[in-house]
N, C-alpha and C. Protein backbone atom coordinates (compact mmCIF):
# COMPACT_ATOMS: atom_id res chain seq x y z
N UNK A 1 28.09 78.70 1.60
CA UNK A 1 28.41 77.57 2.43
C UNK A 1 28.57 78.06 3.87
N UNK A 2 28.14 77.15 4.71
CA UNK A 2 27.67 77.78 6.00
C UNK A 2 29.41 77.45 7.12
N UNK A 3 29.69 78.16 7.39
CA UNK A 3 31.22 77.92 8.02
C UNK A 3 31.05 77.76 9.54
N UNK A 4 31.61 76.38 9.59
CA UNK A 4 31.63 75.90 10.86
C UNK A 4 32.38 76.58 12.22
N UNK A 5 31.89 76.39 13.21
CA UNK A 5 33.07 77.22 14.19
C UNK A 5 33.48 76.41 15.50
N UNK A 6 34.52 76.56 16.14
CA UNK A 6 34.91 75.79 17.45
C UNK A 6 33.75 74.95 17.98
N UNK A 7 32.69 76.07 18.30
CA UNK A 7 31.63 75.52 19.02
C UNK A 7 30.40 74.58 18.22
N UNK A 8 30.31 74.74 17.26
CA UNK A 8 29.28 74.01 16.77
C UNK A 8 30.67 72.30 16.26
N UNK A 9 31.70 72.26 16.41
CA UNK A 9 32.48 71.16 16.20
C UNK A 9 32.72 70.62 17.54
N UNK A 10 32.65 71.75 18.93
CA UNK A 10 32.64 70.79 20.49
C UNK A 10 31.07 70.47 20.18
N UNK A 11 29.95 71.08 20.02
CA UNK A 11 29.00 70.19 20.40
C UNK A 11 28.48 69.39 19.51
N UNK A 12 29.00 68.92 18.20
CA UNK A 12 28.85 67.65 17.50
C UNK A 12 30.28 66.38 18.01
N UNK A 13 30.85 66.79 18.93
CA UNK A 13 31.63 66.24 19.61
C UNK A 13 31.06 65.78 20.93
N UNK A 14 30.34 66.39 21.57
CA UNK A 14 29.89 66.39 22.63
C UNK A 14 28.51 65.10 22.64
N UNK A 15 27.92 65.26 21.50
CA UNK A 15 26.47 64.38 21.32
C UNK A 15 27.10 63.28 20.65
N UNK A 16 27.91 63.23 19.92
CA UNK A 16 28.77 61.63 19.77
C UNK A 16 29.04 61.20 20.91
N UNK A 17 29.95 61.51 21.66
CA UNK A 17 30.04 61.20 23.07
C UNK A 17 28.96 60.77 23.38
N UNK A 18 27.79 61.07 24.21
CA UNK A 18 26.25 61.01 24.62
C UNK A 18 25.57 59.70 23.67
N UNK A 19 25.95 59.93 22.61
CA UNK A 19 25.31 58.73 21.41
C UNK A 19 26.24 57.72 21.84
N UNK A 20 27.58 57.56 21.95
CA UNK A 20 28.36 56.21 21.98
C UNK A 20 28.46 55.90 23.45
N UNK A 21 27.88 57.05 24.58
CA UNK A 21 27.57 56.37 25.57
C UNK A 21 26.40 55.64 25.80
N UNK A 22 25.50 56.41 25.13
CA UNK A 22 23.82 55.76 25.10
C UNK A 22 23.86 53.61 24.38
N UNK A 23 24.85 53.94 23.29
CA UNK A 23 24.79 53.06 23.00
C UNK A 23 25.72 51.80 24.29
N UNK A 24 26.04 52.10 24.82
CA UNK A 24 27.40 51.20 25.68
C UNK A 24 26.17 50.67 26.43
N UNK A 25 25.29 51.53 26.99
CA UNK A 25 24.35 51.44 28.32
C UNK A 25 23.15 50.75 27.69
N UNK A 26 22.77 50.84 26.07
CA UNK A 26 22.11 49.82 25.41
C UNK A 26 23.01 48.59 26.01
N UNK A 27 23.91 47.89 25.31
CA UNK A 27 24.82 47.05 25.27
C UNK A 27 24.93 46.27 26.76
N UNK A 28 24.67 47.24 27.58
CA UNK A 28 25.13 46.81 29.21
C UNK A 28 23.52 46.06 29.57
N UNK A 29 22.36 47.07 29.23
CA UNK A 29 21.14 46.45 29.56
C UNK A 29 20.92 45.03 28.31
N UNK A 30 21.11 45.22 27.46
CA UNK A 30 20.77 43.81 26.34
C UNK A 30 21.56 42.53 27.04
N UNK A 31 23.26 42.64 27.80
CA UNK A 31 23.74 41.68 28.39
C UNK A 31 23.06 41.09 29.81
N UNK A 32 22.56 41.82 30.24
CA UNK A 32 21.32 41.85 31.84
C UNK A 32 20.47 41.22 31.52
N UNK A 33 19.87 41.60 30.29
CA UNK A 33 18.60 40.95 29.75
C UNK A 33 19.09 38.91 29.49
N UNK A 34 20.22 39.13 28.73
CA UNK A 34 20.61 37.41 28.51
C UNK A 34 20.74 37.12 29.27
N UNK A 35 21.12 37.70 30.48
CA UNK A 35 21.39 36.35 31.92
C UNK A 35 20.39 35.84 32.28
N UNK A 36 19.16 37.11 32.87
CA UNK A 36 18.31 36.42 32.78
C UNK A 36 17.48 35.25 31.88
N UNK A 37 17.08 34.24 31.95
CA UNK A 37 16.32 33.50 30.87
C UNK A 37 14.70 32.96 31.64
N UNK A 38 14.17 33.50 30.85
CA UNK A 38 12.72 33.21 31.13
C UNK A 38 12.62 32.02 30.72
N UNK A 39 11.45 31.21 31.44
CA UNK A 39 11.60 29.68 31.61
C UNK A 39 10.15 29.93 30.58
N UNK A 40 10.13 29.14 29.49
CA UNK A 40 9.41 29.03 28.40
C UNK A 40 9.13 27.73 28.58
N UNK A 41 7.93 27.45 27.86
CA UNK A 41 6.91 25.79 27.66
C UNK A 41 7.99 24.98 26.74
N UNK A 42 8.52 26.06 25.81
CA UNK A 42 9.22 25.59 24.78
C UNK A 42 10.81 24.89 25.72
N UNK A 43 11.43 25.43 26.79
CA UNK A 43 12.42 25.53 27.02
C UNK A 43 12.21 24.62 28.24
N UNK A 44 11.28 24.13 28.46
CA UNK A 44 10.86 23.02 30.05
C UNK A 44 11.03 21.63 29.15
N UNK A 45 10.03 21.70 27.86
CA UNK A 45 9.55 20.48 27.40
C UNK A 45 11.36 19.87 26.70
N UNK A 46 12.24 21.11 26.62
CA UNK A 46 13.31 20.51 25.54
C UNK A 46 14.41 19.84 27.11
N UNK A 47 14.10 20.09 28.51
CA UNK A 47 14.81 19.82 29.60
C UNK A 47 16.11 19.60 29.32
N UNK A 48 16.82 18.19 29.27
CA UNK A 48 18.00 17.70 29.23
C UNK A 48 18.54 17.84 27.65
N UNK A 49 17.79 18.28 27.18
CA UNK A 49 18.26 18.53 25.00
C UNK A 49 18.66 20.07 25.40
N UNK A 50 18.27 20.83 26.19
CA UNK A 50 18.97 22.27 26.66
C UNK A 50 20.71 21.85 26.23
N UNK A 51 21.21 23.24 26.32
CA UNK A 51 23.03 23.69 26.17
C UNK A 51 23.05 24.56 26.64
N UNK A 52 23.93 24.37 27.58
CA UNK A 52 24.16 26.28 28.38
C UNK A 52 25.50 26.26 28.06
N UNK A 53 25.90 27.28 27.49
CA UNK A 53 27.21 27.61 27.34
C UNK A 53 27.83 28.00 28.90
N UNK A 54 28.94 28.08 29.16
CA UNK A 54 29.38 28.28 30.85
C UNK A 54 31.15 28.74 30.60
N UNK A 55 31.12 30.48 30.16
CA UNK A 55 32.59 30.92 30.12
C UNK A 55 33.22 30.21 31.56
N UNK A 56 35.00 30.13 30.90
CA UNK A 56 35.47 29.92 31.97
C UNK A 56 36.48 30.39 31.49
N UNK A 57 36.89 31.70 31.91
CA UNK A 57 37.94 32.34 31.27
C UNK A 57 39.07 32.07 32.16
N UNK A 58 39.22 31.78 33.59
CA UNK A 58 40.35 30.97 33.86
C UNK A 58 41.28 29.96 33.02
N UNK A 59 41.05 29.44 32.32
CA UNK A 59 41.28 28.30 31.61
C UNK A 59 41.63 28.84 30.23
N UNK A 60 42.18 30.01 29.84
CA UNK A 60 42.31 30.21 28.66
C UNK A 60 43.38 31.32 28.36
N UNK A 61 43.65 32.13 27.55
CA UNK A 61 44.67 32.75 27.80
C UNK A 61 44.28 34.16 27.30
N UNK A 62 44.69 35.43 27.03
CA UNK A 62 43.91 36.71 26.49
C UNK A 62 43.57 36.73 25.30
N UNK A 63 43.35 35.64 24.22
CA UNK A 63 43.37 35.71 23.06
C UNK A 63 41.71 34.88 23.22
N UNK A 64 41.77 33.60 24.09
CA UNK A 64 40.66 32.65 23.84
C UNK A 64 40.18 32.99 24.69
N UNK A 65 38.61 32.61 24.58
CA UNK A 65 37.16 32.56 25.68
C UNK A 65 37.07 30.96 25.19
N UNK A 66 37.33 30.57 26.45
CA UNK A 66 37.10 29.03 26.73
C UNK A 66 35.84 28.96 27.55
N UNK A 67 35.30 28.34 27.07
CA UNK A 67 33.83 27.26 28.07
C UNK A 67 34.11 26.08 27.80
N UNK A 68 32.73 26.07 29.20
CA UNK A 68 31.96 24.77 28.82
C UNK A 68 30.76 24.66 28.25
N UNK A 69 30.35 23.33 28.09
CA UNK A 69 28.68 22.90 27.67
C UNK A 69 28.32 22.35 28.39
N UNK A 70 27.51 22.36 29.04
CA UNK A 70 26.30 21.52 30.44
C UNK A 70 24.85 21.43 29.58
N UNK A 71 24.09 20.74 30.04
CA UNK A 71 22.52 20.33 30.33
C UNK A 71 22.64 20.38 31.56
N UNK A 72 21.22 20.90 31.91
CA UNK A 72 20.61 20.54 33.06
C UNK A 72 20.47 19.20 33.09
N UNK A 73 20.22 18.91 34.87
CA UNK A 73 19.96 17.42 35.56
C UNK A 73 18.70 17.00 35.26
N UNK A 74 18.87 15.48 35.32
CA UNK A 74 16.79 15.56 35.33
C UNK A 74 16.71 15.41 36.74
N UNK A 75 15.70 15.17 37.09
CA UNK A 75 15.00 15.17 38.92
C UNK A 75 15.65 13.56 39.03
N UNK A 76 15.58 12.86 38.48
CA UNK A 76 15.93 11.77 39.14
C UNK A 76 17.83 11.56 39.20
N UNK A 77 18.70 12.61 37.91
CA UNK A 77 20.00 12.56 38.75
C UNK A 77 20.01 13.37 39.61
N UNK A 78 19.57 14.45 40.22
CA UNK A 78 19.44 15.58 41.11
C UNK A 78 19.52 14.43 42.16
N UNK A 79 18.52 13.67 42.16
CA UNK A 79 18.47 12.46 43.56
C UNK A 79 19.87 11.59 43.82
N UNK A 80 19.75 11.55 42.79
CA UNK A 80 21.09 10.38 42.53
C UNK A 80 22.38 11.25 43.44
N UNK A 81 22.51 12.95 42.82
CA UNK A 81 23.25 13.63 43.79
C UNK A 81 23.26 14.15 45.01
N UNK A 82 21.94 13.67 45.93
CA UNK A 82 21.44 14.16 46.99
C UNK A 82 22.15 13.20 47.80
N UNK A 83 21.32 11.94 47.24
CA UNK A 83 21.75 10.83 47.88
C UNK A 83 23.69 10.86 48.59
N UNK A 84 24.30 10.96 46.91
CA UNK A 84 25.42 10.80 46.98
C UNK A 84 25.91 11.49 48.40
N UNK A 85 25.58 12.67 48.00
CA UNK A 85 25.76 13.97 49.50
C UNK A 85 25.49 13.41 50.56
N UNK A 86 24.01 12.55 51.19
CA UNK A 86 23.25 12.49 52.09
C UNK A 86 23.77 11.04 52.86
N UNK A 87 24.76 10.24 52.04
CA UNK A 87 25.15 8.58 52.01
C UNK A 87 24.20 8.04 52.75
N UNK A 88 24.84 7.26 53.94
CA UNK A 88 23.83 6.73 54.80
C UNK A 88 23.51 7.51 55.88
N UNK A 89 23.48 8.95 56.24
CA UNK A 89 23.06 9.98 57.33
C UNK A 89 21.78 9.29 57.53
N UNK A 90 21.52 8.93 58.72
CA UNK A 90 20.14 8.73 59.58
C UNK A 90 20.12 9.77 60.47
N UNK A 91 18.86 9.47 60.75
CA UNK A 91 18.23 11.01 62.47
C UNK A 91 19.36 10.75 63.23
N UNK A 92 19.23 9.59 63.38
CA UNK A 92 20.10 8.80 64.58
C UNK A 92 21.76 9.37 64.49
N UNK A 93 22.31 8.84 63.44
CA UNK A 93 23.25 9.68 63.04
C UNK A 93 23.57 11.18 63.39
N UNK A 94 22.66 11.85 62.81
CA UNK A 94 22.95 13.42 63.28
C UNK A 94 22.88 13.75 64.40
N UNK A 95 22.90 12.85 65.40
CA UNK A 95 22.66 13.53 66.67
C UNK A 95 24.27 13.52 67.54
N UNK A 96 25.00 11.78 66.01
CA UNK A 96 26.30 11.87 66.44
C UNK A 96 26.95 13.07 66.14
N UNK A 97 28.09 13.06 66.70
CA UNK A 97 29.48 14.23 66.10
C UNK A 97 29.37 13.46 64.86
N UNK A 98 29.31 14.55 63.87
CA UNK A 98 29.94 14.57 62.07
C UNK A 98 31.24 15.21 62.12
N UNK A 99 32.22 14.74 61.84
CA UNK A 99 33.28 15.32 61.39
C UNK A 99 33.09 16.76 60.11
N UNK A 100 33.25 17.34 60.69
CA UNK A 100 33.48 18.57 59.49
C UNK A 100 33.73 18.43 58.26
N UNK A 101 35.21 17.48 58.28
CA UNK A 101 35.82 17.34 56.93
C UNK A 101 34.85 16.07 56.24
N UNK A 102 33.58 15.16 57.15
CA UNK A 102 33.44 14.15 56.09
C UNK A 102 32.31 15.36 55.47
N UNK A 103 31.49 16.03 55.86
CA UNK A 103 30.27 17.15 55.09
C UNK A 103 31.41 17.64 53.99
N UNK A 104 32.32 18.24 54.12
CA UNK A 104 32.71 18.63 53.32
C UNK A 104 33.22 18.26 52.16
N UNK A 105 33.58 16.30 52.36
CA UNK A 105 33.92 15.45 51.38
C UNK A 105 32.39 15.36 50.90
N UNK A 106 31.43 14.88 51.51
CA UNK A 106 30.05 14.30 50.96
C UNK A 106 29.57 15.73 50.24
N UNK A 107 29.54 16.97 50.18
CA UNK A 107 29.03 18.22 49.21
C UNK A 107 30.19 18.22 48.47
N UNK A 108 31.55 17.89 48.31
CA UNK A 108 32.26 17.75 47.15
C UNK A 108 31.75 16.29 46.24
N UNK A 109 32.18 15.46 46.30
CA UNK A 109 31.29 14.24 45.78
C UNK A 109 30.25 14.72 45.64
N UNK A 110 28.86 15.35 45.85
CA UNK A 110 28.31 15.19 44.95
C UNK A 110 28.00 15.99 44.10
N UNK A 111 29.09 17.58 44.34
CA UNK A 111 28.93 18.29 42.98
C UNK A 111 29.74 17.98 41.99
N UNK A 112 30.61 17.49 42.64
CA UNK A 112 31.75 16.74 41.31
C UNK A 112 30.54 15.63 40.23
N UNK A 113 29.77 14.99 40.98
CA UNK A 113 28.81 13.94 40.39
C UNK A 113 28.39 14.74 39.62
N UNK A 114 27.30 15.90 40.18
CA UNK A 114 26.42 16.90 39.38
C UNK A 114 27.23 16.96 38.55
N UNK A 115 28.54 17.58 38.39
CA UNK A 115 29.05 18.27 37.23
C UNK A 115 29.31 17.80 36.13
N UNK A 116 30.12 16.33 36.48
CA UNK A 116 30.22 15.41 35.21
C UNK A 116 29.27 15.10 34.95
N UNK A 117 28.28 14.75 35.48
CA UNK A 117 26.51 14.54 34.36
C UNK A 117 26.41 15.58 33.58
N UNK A 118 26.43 16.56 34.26
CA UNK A 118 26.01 17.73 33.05
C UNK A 118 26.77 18.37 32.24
N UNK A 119 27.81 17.93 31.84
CA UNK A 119 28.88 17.99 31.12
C UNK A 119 29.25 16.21 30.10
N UNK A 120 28.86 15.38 30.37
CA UNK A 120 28.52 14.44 29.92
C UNK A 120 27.64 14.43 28.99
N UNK A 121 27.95 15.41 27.32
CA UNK A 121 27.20 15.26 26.43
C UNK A 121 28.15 15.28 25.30
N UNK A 122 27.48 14.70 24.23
CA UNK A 122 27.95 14.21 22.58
C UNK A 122 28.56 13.51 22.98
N UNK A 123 28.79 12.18 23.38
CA UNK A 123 29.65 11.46 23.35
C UNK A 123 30.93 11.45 24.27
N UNK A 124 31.16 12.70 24.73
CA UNK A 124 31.97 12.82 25.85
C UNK A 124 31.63 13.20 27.70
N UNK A 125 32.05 11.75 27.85
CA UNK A 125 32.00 11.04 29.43
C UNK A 125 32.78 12.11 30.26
N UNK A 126 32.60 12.39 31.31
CA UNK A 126 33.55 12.77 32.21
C UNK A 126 33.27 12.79 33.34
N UNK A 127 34.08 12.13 34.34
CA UNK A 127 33.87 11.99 35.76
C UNK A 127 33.93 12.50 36.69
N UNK A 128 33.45 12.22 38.02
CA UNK A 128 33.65 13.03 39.08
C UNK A 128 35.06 13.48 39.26
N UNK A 129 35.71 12.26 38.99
CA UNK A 129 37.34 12.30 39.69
C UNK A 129 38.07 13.23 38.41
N UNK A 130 37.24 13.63 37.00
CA UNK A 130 37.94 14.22 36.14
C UNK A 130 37.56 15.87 36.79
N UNK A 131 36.63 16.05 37.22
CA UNK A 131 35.83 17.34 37.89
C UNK A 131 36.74 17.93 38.65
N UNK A 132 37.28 17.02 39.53
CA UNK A 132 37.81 16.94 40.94
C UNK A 132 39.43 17.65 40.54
N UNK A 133 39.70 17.63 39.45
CA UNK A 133 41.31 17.38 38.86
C UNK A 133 41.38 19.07 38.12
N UNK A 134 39.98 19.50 37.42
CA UNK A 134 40.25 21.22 37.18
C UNK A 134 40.75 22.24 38.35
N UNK A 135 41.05 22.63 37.60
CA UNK A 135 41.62 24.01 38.69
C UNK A 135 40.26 24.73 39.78
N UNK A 136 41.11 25.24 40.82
CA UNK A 136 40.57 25.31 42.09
C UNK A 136 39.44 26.94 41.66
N UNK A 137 38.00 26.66 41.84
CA UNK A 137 37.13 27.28 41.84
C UNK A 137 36.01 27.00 40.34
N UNK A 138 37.02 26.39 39.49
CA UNK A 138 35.98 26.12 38.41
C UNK A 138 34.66 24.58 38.62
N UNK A 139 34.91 24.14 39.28
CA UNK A 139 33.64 23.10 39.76
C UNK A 139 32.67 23.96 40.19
N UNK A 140 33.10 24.68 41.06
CA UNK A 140 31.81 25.29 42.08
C UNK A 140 31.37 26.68 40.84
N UNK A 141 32.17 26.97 39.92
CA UNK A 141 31.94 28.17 38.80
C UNK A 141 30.64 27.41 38.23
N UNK A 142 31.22 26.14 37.65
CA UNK A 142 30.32 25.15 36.74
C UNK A 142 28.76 24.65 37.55
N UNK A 143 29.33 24.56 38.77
CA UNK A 143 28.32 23.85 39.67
C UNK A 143 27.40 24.99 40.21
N UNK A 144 27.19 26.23 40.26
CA UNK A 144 26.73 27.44 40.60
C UNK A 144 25.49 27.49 39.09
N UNK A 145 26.37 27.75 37.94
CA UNK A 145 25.47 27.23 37.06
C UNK A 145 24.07 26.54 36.93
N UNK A 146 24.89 25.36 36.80
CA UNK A 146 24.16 24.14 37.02
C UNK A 146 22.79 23.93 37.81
N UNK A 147 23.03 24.74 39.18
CA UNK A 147 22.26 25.08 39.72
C UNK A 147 20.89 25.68 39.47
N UNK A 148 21.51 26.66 38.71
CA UNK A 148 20.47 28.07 37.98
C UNK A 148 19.71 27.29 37.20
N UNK A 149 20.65 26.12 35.87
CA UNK A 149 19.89 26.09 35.17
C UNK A 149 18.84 24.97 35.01
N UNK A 150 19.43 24.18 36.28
CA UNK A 150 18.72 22.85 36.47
C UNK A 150 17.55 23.20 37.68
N UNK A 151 17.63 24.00 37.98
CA UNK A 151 16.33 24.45 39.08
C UNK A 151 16.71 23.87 40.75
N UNK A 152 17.71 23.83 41.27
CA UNK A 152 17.92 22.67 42.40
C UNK A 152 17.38 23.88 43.26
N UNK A 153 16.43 23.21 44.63
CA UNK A 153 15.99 23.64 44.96
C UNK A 153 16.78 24.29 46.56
N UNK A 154 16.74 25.49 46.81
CA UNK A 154 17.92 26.66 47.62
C UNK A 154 16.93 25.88 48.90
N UNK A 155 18.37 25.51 49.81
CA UNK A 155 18.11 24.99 50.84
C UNK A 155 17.71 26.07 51.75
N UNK A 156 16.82 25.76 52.82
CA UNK A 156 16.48 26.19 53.69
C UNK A 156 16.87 26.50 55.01
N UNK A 157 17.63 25.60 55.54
CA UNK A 157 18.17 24.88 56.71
C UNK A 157 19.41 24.65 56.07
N UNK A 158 20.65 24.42 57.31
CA UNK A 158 21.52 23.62 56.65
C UNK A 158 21.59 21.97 56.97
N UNK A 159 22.31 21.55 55.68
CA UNK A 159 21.95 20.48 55.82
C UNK A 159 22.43 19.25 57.17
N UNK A 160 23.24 19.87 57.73
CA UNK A 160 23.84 18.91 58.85
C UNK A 160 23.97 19.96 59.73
N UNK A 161 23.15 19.80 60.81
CA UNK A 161 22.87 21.18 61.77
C UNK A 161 24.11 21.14 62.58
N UNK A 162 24.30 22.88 63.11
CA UNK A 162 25.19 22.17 63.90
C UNK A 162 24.97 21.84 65.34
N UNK A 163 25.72 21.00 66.01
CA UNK A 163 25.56 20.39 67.63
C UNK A 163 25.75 21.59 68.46
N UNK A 164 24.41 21.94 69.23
CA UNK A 164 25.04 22.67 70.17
C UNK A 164 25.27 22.13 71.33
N UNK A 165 26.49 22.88 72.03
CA UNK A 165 26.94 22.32 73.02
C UNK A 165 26.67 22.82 74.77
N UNK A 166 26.25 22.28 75.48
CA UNK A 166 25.43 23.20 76.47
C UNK A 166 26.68 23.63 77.47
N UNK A 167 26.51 24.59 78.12
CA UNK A 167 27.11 25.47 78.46
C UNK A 167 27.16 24.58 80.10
N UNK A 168 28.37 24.82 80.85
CA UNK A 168 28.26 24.29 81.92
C UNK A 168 27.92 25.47 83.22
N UNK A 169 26.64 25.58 84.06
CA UNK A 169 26.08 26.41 84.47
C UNK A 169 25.17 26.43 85.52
């Protein structure tokens, strides 16, 4: 029988190590891989029948992993939330002073809108003003989402420019 020694027990110690790190760094790339999601024929045609799960571990305590469930928007509530955002803004309009705080009410309204639509499945309704009432950062957690998975398209410009003011000279 072949008798083991210090060293041949550090380096079957040593390649466990190496093996249960190899495996962690599997584990780390397989979770990289799920975020991403490749947009499939299969996964366009099922649109609003989609479920995205959406952790929100704020909301839970060290024992539970709490989420949510969303669908994506279709294009025509996406509008419905543009609008909401956009109210009655004309050219004409933007050339007035916008108050700061109303942009900032009109992009709350309408992700609160976004959010309760897409959370508005099986039978359970929920509103802007229920959106509006979670704790501070989980709308825009949910609504960041939402984003990803509903395709909204990354603005270019912002949306209410700002006034510049000319310099006296």
């Amino acid at each position: 029988m072949a008798e083991v020694t210090a060293e041949d027990r550090e380096q079957e110690v040593k390649e466990r190590e190496e093996y249960k790190e190899e495996l962690k760094h599997q584990d780390e790339r397989r979770e990289e891989a799920v975020k991403r999601v490749r947009v499939t024929r299969e996964r366009v045609l099922k649109g609003t029948g989609l479920r995205e799960q959406v952790d929100i571990p704020e909301l839970g305590d060290d024992e539970e992993k709490t989420f949510f469930v969303m669908r994506p928007l279709t294009d025509g509530e996406f509008v419905r939330v543009q609008k909401t955002i956009l109210g009655d803004v004309s050219a004409r309009s933007l050339d007035q002073d916008l108050k700061a705080t109303d942009i900032v009410d009109r992009e709350q309204k309408g992700k609160y809108l976004a959010v309760s639509i897409a959370l508005s499945i099986d039978n359970e309704e929920w509103t802007p003003e229920e959106i509006g009432e979670l704790p501070a950062g989980v709308p825009d957690k949910l609504y960041s989402r939402l984003a990803e998975i509903s395709g909204f398209p990354r603005p270019t410009k912002p949306l209410f420019p700002q006034k510049v003011e000319e310099q006296p000279g």
